[in-house]
C-alpha atoms as a PDB file:
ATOM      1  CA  UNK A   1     -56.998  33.752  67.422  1.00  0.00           C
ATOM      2  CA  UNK A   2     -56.187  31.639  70.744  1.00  0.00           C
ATOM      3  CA  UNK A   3     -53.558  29.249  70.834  1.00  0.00           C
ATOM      4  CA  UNK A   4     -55.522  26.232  70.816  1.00  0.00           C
ATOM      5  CA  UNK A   5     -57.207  27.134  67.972  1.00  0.00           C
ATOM      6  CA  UNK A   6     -54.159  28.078  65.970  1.00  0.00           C
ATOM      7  CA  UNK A   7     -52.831  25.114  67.074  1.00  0.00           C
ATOM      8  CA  UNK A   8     -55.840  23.150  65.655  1.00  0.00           C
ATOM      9  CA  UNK A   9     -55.797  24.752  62.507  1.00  0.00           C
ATOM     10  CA  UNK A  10     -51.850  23.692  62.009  1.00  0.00           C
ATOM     11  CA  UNK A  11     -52.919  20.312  62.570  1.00  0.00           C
ATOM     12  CA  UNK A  12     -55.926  20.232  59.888  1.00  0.00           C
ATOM     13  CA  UNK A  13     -53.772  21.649  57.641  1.00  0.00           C
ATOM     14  CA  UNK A  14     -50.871  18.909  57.894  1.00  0.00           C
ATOM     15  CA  UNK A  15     -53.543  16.206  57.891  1.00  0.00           C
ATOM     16  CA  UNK A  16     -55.250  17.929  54.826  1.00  0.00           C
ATOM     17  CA  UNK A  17     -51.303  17.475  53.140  1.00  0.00           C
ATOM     18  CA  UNK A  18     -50.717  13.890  54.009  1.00  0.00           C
ATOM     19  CA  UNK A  19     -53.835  12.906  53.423  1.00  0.00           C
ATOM     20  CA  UNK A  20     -53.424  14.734  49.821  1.00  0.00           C
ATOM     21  CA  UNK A  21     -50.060  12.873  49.469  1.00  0.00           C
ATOM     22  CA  UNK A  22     -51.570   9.439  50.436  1.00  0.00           C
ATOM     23  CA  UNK A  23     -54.232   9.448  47.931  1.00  0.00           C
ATOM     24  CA  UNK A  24     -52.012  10.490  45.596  1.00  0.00           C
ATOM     25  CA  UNK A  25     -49.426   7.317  46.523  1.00  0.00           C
ATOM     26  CA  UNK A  26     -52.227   4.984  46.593  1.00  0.00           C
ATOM     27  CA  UNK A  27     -53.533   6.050  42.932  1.00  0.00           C
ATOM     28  CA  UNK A  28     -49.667   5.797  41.720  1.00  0.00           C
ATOM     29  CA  UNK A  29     -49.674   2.399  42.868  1.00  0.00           C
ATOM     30  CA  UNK A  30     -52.831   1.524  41.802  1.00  0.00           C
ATOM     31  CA  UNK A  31     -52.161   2.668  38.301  1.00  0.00           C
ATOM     32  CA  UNK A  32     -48.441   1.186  38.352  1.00  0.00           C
ATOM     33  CA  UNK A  33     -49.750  -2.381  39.514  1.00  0.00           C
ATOM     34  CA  UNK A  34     -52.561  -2.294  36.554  1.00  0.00           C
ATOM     35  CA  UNK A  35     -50.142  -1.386  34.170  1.00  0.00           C
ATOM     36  CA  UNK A  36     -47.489  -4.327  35.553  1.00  0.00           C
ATOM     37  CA  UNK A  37     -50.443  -6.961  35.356  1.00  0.00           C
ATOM     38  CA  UNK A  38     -51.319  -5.981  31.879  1.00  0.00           C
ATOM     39  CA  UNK A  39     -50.326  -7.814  28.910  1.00  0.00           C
ATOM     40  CA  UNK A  40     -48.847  -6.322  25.867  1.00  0.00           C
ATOM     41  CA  UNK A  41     -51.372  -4.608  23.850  1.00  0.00           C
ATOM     42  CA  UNK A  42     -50.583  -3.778  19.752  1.00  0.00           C
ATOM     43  CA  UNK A  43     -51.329  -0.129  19.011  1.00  0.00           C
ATOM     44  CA  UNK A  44     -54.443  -1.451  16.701  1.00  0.00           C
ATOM     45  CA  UNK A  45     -56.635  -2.830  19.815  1.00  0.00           C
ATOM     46  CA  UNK A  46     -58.420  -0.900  21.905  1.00  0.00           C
ATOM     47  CA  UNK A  47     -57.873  -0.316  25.028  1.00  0.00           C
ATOM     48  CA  UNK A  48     -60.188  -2.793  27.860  1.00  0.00           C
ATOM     49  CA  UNK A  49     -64.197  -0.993  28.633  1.00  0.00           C
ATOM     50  CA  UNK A  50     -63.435  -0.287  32.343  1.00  0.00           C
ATOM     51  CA  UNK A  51     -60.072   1.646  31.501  1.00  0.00           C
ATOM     52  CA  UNK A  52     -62.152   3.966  29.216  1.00  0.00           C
ATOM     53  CA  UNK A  53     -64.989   4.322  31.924  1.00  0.00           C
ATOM     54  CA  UNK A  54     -62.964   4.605  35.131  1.00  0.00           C
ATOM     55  CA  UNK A  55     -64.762   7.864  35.955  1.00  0.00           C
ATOM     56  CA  UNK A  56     -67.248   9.177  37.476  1.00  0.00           C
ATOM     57  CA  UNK A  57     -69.570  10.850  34.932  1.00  0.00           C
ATOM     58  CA  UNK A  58     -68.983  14.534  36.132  1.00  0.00           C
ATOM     59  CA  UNK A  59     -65.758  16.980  35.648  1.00  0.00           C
ATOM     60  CA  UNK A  60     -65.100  18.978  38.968  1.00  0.00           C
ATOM     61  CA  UNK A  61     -67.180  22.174  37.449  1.00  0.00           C
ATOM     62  CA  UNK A  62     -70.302  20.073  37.562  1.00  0.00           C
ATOM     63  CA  UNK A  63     -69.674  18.184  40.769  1.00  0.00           C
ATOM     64  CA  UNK A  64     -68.955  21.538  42.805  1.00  0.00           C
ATOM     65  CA  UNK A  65     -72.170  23.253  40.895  1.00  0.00           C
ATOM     66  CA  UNK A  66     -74.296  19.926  42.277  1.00  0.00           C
ATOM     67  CA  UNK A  67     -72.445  19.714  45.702  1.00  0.00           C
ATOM     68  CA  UNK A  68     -73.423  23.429  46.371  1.00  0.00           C
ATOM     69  CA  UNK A  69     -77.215  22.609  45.580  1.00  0.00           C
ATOM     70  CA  UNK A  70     -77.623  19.233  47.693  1.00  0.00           C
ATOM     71  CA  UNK A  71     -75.534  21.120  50.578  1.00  0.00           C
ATOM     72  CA  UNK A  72     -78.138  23.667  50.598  1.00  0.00           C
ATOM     73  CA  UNK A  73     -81.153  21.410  50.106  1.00  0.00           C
ATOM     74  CA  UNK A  74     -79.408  19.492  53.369  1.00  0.00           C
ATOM     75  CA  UNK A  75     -79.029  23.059  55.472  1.00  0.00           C
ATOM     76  CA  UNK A  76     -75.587  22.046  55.397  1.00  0.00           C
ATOM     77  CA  UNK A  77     -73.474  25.145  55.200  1.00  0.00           C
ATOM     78  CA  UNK A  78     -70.171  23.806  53.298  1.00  0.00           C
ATOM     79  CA  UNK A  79     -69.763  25.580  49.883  1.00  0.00           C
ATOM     80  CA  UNK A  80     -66.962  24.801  47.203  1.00  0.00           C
ATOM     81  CA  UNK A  81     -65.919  27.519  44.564  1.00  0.00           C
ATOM     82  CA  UNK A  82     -68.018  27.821  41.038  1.00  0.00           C
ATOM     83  CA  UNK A  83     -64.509  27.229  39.481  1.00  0.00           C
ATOM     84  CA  UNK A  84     -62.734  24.754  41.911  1.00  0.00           C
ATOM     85  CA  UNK A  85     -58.845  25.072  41.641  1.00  0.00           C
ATOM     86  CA  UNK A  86     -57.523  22.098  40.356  1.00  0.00           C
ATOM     87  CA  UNK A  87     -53.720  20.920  40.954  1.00  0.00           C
ATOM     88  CA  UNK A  88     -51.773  19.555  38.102  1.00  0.00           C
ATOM     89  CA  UNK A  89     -50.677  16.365  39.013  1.00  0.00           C
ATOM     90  CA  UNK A  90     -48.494  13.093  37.122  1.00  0.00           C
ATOM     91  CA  UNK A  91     -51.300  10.545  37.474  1.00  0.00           C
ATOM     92  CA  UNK A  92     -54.491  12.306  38.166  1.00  0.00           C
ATOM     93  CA  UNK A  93     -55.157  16.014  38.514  1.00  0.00           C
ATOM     94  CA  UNK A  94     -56.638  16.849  42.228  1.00  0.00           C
ATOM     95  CA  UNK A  95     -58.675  19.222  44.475  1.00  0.00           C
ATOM     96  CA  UNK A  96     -58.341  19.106  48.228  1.00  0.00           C
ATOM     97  CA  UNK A  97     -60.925  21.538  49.898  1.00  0.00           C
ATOM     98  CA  UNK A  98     -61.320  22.179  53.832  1.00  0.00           C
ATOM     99  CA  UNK A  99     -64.942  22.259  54.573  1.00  0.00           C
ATOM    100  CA  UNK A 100     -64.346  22.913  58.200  1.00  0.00           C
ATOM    101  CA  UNK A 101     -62.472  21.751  61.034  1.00  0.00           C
ATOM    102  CA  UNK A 102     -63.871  18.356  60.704  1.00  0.00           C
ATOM    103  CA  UNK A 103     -64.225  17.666  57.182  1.00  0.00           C
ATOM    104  CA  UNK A 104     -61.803  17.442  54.209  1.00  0.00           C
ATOM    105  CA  UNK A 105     -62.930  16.839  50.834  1.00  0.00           C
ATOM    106  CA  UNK A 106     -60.219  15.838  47.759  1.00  0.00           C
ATOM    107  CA  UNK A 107     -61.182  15.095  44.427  1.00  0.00           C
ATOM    108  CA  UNK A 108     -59.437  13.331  42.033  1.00  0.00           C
ATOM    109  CA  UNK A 109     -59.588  14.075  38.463  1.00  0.00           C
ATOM    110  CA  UNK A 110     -58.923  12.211  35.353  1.00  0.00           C
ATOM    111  CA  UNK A 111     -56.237  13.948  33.179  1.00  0.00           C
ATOM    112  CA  UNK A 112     -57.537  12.500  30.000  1.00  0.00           C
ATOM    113  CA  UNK A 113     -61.500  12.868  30.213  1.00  0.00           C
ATOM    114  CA  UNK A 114     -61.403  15.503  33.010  1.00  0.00           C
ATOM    115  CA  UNK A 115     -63.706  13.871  34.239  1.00  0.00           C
ATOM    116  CA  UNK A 116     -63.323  12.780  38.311  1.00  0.00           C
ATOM    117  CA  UNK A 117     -62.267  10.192  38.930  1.00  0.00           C
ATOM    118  CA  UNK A 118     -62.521   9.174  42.424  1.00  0.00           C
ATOM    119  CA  UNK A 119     -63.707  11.431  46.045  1.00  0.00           C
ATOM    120  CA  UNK A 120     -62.757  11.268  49.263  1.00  0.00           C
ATOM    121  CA  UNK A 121     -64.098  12.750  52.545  1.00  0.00           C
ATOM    122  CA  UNK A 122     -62.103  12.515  55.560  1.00  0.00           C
ATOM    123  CA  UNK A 123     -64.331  13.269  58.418  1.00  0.00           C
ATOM    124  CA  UNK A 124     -63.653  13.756  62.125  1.00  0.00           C
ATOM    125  CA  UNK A 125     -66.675  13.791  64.244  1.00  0.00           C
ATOM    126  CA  UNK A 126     -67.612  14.058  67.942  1.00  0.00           C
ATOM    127  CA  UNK A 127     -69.320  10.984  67.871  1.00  0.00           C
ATOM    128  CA  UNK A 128     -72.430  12.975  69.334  1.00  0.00           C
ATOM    129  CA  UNK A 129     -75.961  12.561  68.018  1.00  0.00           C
ATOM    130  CA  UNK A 130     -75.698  16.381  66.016  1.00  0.00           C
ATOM    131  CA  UNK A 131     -71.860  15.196  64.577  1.00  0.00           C
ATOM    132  CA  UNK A 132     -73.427  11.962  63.150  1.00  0.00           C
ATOM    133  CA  UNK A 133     -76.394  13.468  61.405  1.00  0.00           C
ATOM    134  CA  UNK A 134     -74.217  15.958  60.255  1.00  0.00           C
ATOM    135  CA  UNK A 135     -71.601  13.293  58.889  1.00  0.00           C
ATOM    136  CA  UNK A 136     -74.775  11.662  57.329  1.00  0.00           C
ATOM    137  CA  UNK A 137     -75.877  14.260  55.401  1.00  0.00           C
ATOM    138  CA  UNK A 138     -72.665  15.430  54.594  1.00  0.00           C
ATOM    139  CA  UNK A 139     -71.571  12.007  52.934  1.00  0.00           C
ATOM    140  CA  UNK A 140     -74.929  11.388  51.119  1.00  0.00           C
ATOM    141  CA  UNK A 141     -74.704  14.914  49.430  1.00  0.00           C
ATOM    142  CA  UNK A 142     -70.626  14.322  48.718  1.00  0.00           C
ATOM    143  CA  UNK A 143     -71.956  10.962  46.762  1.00  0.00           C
ATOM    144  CA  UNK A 144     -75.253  12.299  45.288  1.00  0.00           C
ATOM    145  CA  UNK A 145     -73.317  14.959  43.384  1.00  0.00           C
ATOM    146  CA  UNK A 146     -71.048  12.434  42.062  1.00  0.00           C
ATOM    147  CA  UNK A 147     -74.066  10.643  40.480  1.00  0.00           C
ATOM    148  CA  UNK A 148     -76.360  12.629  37.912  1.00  0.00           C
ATOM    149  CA  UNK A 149     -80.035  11.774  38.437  1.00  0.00           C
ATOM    150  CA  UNK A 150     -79.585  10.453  41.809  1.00  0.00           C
ATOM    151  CA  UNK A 151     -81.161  12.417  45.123  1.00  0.00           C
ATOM    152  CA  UNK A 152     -80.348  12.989  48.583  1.00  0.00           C
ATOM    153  CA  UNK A 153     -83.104  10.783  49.622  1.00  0.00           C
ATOM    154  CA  UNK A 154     -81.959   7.756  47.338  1.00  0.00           C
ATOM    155  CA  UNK A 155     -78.565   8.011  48.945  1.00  0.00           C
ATOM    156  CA  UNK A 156     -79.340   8.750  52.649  1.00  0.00           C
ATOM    157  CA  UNK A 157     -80.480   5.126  53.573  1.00  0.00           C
ATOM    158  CA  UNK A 158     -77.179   4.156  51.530  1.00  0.00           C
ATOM    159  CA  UNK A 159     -74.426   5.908  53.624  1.00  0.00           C
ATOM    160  CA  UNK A 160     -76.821   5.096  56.383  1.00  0.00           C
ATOM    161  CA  UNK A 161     -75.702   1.411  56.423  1.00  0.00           C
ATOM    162  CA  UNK A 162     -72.387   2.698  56.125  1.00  0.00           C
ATOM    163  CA  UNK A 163     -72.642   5.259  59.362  1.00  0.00           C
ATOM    164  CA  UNK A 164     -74.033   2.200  61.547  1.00  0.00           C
ATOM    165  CA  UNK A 165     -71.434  -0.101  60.300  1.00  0.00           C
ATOM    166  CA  UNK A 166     -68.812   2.297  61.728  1.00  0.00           C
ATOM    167  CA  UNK A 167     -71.071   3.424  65.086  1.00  0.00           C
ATOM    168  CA  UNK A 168     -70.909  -0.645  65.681  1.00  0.00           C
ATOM    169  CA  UNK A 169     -67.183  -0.513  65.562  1.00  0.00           C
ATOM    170  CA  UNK A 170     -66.565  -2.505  61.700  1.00  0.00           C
ATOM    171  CA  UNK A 171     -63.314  -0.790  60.630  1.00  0.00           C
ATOM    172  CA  UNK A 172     -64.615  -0.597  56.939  1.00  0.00           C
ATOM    173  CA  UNK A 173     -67.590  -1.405  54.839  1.00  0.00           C
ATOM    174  CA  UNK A 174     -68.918  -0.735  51.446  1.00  0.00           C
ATOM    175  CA  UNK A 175     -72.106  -0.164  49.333  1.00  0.00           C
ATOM    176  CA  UNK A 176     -72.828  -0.150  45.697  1.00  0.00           C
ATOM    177  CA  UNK A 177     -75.170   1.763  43.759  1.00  0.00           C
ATOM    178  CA  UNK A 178     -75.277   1.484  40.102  1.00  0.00           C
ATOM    179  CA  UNK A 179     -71.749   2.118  38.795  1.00  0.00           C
ATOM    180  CA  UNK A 180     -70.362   3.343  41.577  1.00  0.00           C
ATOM    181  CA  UNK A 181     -69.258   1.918  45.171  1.00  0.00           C
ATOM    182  CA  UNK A 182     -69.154   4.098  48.577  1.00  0.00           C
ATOM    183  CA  UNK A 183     -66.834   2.849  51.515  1.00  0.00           C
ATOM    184  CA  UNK A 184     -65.135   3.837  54.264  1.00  0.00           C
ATOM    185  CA  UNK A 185     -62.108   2.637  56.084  1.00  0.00           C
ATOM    186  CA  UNK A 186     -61.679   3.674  59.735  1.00  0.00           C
ATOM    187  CA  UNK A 187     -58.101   5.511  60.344  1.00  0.00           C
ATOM    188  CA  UNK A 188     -57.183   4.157  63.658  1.00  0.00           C
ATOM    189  CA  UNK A 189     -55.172   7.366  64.622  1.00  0.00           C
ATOM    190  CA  UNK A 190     -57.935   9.246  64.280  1.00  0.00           C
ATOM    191  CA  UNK A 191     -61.146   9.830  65.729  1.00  0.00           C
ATOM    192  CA  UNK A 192     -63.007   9.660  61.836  1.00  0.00           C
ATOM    193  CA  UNK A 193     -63.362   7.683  59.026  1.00  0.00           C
ATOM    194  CA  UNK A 194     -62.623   8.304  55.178  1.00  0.00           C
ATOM    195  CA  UNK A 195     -65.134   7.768  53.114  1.00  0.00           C
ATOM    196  CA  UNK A 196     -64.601   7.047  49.096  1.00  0.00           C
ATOM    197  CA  UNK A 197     -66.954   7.414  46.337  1.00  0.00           C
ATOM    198  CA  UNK A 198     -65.408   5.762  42.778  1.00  0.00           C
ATOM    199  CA  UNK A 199     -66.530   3.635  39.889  1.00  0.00           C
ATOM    200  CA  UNK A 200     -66.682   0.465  40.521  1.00  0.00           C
ATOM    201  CA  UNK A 201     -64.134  -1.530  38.741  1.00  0.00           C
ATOM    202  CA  UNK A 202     -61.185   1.075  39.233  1.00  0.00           C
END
């Protein structure tokens, strides 16, 4: 292995961590803030709709068993274990999986459905017409597997306004389909984007 490469793959790898850890931090908060802002509830009432459906409707067995199929009805060559790994964690439960040198997929699941509960794809590109289609693709099939019964071809032309929102320089942007709402937020230390997939109303 040259040096430049080894050097490369040191550098995924940290990003791969932080990024783990920031997700992680940002779902902590998230869940901390909700559970400030809410009022007293007596053990009798039950708990609000969107707490009980703040999940995607897949666990992580089905999403990686749907993943693999769209990724090879795309030519794409990413692949993610029958049985993903997942790591125990206080809020959610998580997967982080390095599709390549450009791509980093983490999955959060839900630790009392097991269900997940949100995705993210960090993505570095070469901003060259073959890394964009390939980001494209990529992203559609990430989402599509998140959402029995939809397609590649329903979600293409929906991460497609996403992909020329950040190509025109918009540092985030979002798109809803159904229950569930695709973004992206442009990291300005990198040369990517992260791109979420969650339920709307998280």
């Amino acid at each position: 292995m040259s040096l430049h490469r080894h050097i490369t793959l040191i550098s995924l790898a940290g990003v791969t961590l932080v990024a783990a850890f920031l997700i992680g931090s940002y779902w902590n908060d998230r869940q901390h803030s909700l559970n400030e802002g809410r009022p007293p509830v007596q053990s009798e009432t039950p708990e609000p709709d969107f707490i009980e459906k703040a999940f995607l409707p897949c666990t992580p067995q089905d999403y990686a068993q749907r993943l693999n199929a769209l990724m090879e009805e795309a030519t794409l060559p990413y692949r993610l274990p029958d049985t993903p790994e997942v790591q125990m964690g206080d809020v959610h439960d998580s997967m982080t999986l390095q599709l390549d040198n450009h791509n980093t997929l983490i999955v959060l699941v839900d630790k009392a459905s097991q269900h997940v509960a949100s995705i993210t794809l960090i993505v570095n590109g070469d901003q060259s017409a073959d890394s964009d289609a390939s980001v494209l693709l990529t992203t559609a099939a990430v989402a599509a597997a998140a959402m029995p019964g939809k397609s590649l071809s329903t979600l293409t032309p929906v991460v497609a306004k996403l992909v020329a929102s950040y190509q025109a320089g918009s540092n985030a942007a979002e798109q809803d389909l159904d229950n569930v709402r695709i973004r992206y937020d442009r990291v300005p230390s990198q040369a990517g984007a992260w791109f979420w997939i969650e339920p709307i109303g998280t």
